[in-house]
Protein backbone atom coordinates (compact mmCIF):
# COMPACT_ATOMS: atom_id res chain seq x y z
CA UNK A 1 17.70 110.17 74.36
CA UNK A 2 15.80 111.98 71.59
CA UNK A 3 17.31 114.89 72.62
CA UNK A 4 20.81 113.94 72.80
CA UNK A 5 20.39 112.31 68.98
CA UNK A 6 19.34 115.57 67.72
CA UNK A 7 22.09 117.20 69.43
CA UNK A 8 24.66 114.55 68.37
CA UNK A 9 25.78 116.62 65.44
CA UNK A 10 26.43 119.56 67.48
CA UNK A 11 28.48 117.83 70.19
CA UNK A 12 30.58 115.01 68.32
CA UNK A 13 33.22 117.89 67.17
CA UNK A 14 34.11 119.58 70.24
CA UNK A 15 33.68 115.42 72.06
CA UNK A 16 36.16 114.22 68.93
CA UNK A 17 38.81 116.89 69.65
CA UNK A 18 38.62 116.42 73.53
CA UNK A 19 39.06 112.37 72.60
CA UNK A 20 41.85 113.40 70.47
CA UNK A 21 43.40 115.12 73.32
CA UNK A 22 42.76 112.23 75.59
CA UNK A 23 44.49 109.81 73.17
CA UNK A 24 47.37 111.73 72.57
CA UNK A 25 47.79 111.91 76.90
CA UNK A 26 47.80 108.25 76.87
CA UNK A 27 50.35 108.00 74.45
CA UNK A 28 52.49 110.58 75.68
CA UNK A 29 52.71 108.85 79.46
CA UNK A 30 54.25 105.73 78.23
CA UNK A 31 57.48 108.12 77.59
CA UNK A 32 59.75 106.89 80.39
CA UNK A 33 60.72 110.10 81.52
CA UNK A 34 57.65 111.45 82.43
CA UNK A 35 56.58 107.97 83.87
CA UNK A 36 59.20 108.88 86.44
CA UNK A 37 57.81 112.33 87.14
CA UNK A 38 54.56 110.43 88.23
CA UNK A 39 52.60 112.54 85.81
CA UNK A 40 49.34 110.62 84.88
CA UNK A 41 47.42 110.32 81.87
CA UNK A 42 44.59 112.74 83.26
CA UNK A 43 47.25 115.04 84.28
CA UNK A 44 48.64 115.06 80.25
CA UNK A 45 45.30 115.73 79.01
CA UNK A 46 44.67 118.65 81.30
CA UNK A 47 48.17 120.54 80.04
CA UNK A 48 47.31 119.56 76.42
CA UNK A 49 43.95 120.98 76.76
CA UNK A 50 45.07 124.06 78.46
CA UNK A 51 48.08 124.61 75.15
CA UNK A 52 45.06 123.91 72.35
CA UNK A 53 42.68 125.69 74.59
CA UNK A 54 44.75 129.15 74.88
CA UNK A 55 45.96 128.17 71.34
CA UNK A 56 42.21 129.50 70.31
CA UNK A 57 40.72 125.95 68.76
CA UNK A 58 38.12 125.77 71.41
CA UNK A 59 36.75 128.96 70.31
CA UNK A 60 35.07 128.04 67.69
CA UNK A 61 31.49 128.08 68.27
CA UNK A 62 30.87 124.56 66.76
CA UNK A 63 33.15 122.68 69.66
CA UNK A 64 32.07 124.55 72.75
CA UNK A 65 28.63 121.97 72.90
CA UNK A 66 31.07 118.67 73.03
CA UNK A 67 33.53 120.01 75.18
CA UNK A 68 30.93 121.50 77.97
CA UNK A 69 29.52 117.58 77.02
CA UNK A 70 32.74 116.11 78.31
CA UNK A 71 33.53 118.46 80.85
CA UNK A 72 30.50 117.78 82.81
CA UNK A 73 28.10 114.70 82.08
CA UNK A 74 31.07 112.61 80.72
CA UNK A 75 33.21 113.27 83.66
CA UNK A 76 30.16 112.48 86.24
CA UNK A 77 30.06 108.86 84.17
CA UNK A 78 34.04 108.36 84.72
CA UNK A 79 33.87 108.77 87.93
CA UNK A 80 30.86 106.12 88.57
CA UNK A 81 32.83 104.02 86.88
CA UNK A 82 36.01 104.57 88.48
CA UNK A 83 34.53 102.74 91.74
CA UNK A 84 35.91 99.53 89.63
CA UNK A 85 38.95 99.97 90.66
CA UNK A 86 38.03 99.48 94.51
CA UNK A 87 37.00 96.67 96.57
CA UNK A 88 35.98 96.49 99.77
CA UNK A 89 38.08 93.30 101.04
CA UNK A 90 41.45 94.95 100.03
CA UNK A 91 40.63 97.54 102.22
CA UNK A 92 39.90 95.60 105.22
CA UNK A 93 43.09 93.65 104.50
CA UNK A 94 45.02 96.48 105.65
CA UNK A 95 44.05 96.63 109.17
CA UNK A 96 41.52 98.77 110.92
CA UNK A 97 44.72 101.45 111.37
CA UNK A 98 44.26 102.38 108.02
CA UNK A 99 40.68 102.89 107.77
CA UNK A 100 41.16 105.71 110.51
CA UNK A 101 43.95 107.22 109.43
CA UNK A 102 42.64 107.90 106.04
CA UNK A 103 39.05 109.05 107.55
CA UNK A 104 41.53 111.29 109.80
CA UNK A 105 43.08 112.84 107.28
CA UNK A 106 40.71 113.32 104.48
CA UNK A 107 38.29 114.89 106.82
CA UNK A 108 40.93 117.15 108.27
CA UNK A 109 42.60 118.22 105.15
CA UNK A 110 39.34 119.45 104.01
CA UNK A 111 38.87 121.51 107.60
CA UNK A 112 41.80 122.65 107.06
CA UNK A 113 41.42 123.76 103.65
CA UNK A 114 38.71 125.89 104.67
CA UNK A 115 40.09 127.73 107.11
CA UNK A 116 43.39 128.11 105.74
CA UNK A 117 41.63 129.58 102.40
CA UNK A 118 38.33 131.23 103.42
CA UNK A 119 39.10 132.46 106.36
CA UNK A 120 43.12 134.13 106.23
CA UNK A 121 43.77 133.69 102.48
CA UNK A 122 39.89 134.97 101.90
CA UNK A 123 39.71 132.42 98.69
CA UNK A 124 36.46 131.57 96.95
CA UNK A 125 35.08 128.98 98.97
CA UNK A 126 34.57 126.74 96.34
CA UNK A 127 38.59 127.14 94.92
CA UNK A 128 39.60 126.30 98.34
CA UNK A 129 37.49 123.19 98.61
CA UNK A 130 38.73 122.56 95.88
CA UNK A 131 42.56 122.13 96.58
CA UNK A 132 41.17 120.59 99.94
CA UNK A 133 39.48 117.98 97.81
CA UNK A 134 42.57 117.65 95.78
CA UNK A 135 44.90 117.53 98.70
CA UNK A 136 42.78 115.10 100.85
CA UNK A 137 41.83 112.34 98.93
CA UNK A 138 43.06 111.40 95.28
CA UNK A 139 44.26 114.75 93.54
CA UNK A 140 43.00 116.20 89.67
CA UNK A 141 40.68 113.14 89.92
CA UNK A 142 39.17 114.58 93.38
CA UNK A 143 39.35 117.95 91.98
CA UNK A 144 37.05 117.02 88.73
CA UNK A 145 34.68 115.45 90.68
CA UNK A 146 34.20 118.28 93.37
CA UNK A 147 33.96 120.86 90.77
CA UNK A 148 30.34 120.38 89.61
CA UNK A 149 28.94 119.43 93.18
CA UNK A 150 30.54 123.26 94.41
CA UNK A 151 29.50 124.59 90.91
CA UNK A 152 33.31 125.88 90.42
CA UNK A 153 34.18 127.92 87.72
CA UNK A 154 36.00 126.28 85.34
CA UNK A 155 39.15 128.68 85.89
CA UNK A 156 38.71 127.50 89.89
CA UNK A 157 39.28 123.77 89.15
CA UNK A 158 41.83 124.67 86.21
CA UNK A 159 44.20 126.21 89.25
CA UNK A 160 43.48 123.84 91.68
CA UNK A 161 44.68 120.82 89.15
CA UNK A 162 47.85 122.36 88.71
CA UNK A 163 48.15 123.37 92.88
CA UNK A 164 47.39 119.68 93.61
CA UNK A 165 49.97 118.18 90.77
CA UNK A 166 52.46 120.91 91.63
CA UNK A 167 52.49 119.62 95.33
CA UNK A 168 51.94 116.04 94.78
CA UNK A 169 54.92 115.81 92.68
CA UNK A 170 56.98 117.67 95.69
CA UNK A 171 55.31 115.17 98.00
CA UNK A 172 56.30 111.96 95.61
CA UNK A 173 59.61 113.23 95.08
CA UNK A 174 60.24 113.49 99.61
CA UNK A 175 58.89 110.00 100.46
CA UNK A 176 61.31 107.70 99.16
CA UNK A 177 64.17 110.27 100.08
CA UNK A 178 62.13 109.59 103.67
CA UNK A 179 62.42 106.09 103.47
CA UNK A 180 65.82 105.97 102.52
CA UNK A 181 66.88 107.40 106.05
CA UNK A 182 64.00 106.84 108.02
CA UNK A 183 62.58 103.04 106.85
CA UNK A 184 61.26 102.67 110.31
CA UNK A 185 59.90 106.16 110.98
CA UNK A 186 56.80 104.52 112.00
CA UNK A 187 57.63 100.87 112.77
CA UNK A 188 58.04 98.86 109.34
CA UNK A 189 57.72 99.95 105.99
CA UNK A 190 53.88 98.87 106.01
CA UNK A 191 53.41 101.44 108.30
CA UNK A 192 55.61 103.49 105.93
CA UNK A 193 53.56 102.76 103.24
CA UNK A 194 50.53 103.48 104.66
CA UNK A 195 51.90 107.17 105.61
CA UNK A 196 52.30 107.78 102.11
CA UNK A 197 49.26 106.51 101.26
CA UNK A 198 47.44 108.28 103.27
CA UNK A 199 49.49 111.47 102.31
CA UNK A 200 50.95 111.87 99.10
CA UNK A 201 47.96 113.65 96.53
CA UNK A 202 47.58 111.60 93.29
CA UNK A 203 47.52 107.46 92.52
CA UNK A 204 49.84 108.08 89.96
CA UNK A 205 52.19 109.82 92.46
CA UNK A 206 51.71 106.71 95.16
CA UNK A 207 52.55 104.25 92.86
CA UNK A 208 56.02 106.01 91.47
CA UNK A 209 56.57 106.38 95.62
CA UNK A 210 56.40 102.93 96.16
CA UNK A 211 58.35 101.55 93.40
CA UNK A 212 61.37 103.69 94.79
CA UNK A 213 60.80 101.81 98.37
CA UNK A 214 60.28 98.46 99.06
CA UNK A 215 57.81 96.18 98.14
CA UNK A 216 55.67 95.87 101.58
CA UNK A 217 56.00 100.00 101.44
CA UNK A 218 54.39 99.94 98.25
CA UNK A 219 51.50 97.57 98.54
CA UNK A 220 50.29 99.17 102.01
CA UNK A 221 50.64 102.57 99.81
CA UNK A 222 48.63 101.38 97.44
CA UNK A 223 45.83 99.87 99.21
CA UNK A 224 45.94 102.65 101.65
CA UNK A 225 45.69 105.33 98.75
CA UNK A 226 42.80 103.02 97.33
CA UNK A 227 40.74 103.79 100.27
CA UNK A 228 40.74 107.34 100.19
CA UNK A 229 39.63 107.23 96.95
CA UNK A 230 36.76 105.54 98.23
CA UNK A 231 36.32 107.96 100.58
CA UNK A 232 35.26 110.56 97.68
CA UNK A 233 31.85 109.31 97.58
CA UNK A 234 31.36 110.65 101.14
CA UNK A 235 33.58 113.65 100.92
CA UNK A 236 31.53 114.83 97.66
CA UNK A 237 28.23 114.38 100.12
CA UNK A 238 29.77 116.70 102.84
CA UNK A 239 31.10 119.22 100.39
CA UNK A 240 27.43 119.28 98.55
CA UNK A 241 25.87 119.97 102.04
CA UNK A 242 28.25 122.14 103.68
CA UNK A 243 30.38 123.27 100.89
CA UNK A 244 28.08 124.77 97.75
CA UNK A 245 27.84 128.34 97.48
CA UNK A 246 24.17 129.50 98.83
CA UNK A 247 22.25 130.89 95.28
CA UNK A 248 21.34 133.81 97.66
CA UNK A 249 23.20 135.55 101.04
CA UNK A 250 21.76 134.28 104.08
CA UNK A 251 19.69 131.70 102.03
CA UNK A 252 19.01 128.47 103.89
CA UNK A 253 21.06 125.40 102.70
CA UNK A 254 19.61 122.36 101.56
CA UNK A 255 21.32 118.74 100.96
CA UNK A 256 22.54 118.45 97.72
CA UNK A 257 23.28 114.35 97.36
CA UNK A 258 24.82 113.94 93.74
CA UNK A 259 23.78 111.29 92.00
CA UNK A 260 26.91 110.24 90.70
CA UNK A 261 28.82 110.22 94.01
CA UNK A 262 25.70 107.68 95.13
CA UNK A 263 26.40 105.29 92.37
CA UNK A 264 29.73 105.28 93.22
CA UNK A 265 29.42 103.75 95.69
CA UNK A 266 26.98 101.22 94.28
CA UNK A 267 29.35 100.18 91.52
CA UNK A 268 32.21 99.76 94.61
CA UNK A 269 29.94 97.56 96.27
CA UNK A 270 29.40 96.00 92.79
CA UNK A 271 32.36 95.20 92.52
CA UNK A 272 32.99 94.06 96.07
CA UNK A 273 30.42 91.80 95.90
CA UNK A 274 31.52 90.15 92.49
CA UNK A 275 28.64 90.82 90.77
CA UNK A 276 30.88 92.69 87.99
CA UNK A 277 31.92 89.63 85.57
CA UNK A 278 36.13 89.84 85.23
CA UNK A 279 35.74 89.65 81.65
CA UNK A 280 34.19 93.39 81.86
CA UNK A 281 36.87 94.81 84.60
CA UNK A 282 39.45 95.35 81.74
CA UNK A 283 37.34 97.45 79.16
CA UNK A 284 35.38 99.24 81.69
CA UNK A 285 38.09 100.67 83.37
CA UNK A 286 39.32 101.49 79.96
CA UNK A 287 36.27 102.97 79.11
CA UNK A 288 37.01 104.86 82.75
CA UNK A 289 40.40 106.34 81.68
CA UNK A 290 39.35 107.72 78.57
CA UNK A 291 36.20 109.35 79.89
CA UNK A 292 38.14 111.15 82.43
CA UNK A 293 40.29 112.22 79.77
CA UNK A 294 38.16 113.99 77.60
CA UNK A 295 36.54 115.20 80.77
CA UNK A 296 40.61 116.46 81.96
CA UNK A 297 40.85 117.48 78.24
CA UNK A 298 37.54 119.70 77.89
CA UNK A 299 38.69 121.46 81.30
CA UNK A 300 42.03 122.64 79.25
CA UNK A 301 40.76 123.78 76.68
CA UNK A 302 37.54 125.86 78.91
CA UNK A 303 40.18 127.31 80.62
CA UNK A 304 42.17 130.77 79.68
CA UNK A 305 45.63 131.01 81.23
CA UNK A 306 44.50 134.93 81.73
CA UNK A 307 42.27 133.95 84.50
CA UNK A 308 44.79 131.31 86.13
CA UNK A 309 46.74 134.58 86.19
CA UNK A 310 43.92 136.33 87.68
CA UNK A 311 43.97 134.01 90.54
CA UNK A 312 47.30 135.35 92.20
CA UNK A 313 49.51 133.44 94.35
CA UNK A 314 46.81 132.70 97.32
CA UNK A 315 45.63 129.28 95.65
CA UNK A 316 49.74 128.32 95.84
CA UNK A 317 50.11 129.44 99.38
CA UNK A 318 46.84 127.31 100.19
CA UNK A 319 48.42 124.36 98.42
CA UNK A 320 51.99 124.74 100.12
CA UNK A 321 50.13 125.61 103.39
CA UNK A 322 47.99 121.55 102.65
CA UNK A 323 51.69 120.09 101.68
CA UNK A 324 52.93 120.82 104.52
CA UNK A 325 50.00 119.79 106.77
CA UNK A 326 50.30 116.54 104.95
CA UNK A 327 53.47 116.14 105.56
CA UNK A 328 54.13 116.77 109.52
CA UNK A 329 50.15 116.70 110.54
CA UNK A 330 49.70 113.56 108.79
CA UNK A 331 52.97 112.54 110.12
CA UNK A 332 51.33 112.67 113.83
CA UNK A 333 48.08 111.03 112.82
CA UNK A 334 50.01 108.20 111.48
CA UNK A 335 52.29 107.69 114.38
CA UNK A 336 49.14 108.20 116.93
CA UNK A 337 46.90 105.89 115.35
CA UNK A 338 49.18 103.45 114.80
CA UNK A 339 50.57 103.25 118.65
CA UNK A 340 46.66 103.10 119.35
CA UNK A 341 45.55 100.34 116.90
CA UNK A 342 48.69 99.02 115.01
């Protein structure tokens, strides 16, 4: 805490600009129009970041310490804190169906990231865990929370943002057109709604889904979406174990438990439990959205579109090559599991 005080004059003007950034986001979703492209808040800050950013504000020596500040300890605190938004009766509410279709398909996505991307594309193994990430469980938020437990560069988790958005959009966009001709692809439109759930990339995107079907569709979305969110916490455990680069070839790997995926899950349980007064839910989570903000905001404006260019088309084809897996893979897992435990 000493420290931090003596530093405070050296981080609050790159941490003010990256707050600016994350205000302006949350004013600029209310515009209808981009409320019906299912772009979030966090998604907002990230683009804004990226145009100030490239712009050449965050050069300046003096905001570098505040926006590193965001981009890493204040995102590892928004992310704690976004296990307020989960509780574990909703989740069992939904049927055990659920539960093993999202544990299907988050740990598969992520398999399949891998060897889609390391082994044909030959990505960086942490950029393709990083789209996996994206893909499998709740998009840029996944994405932001991965990066510092694979030690991504910041370029890495810049791309795989936009791959992740890019295909979530695509996948938000086909759902209701699916449920317009096919409303009982999979038996009733809660089983419907827990496809997309379980399928479509951001929250953001899931809820914009559902409002365009109908009502059952959209809570079983929801709820469905809500629990692989929750599976982060043991997706970030896996990809510190399995996924981190070794500091040395042919090094032996260690566990590497983050701290903050750990109390994520404590402040879900929290939560469950109702040990979390009401009263609190409303500013905390507020709290939550403009932490990851800043945190979506300092990633922008770390991140030169030179090296996005850098990247070449093989993070795209990884992304497209996820979509579609979503789509017709999950497709399969949803109809399977559901004729088993429906």
């Amino acid at each position: 805490m000493p420290t931090l005080l003596r530093r405070f004059p050296l981080l609050l003007p790159g941490a003010l600009l990256c707050l600016l950034i994350a205000g302006a986001a949350h004013l600029l979703v209310a515009i209808p129009e981009l409320q019906h492209l299912g772009l979030g808040s966090l998604t907002l800050a990230i683009l804004l970041g990226l145009l100030v950013g490239n712009l050449g504000a965050a050069r300046f020596g003096k905001l570098r310490p505040g926006v590193e500040l965001s981009r890493q300890q204040l995102l590892r605190l928004g992310v704690v804190l976004y296990g307020l938004r989960l509780t574990f009766q909703d989740i069992a509410a939904l049927g055990p169906a659920a539960l093993v279709i999202d544990v299907l398909m988050v740990a598969s996505t992520l398999l399949v990231a891998w060897w889609i991307g390391v082994r044909w594309l030959r990505l960086p193994r942490e950029s393709a865990l990083l789209i996996g990430a994206g893909s499998a469980i709740c998009g840029a938020a996944a994405v932001m929370a991965s990066s510092p437990v694979l030690r991504a560069r910041a370029e890495h988790t810049a791309v795989a943002v936009a791959t992740v958005v890019l295909f979530g959009t695509l996948a938000m966009l086909l759902h209701p057109l699916l449920f317009s001709y096919l409303p009982h692809l999979f038996g009733s439109s809660k089983a419907f709604g827990i496809f997309s759930g379980s399928t479509i990339h951001e929250v953001a995107q899931v809820v914009a889904a559902g409002r365009a079907m109908d009502p059952a569709a959209a809570d079983a979305a929801l709820i469905s979406k809500m629990l692989r969110v929750l599976l982060l916490a043991p997706a970030l455990l896996c990809l510190g174990r399995f996924g981190a680069a070794d500091a040395q070839a042919g090094a032996k790997r260690r566990l590497n438990i983050p701290g903050f995926a750990v109390a994520f899950l404590a402040v879900t349980a929290l939560r469950s439990l109702g040990l979390v007064p009401e009263s609190w839910l409303a500013p905390l989570q507020q709290l939550d959205e403009v932490l990851l903000g800043m945190a979506m905001a300092a990633l922008g404006l770390a991140t030169r579109l030179g090296d996005l260019r850098r990247e070449g088309p093989k993070p795209l084809l990884l992304g497209a090559g996820l979509f579609l897996f979503l789509l017709l893979g999950g497709g399969l897992i949803n109809s399977a599991v559901q004729h088993l435990l429906g």
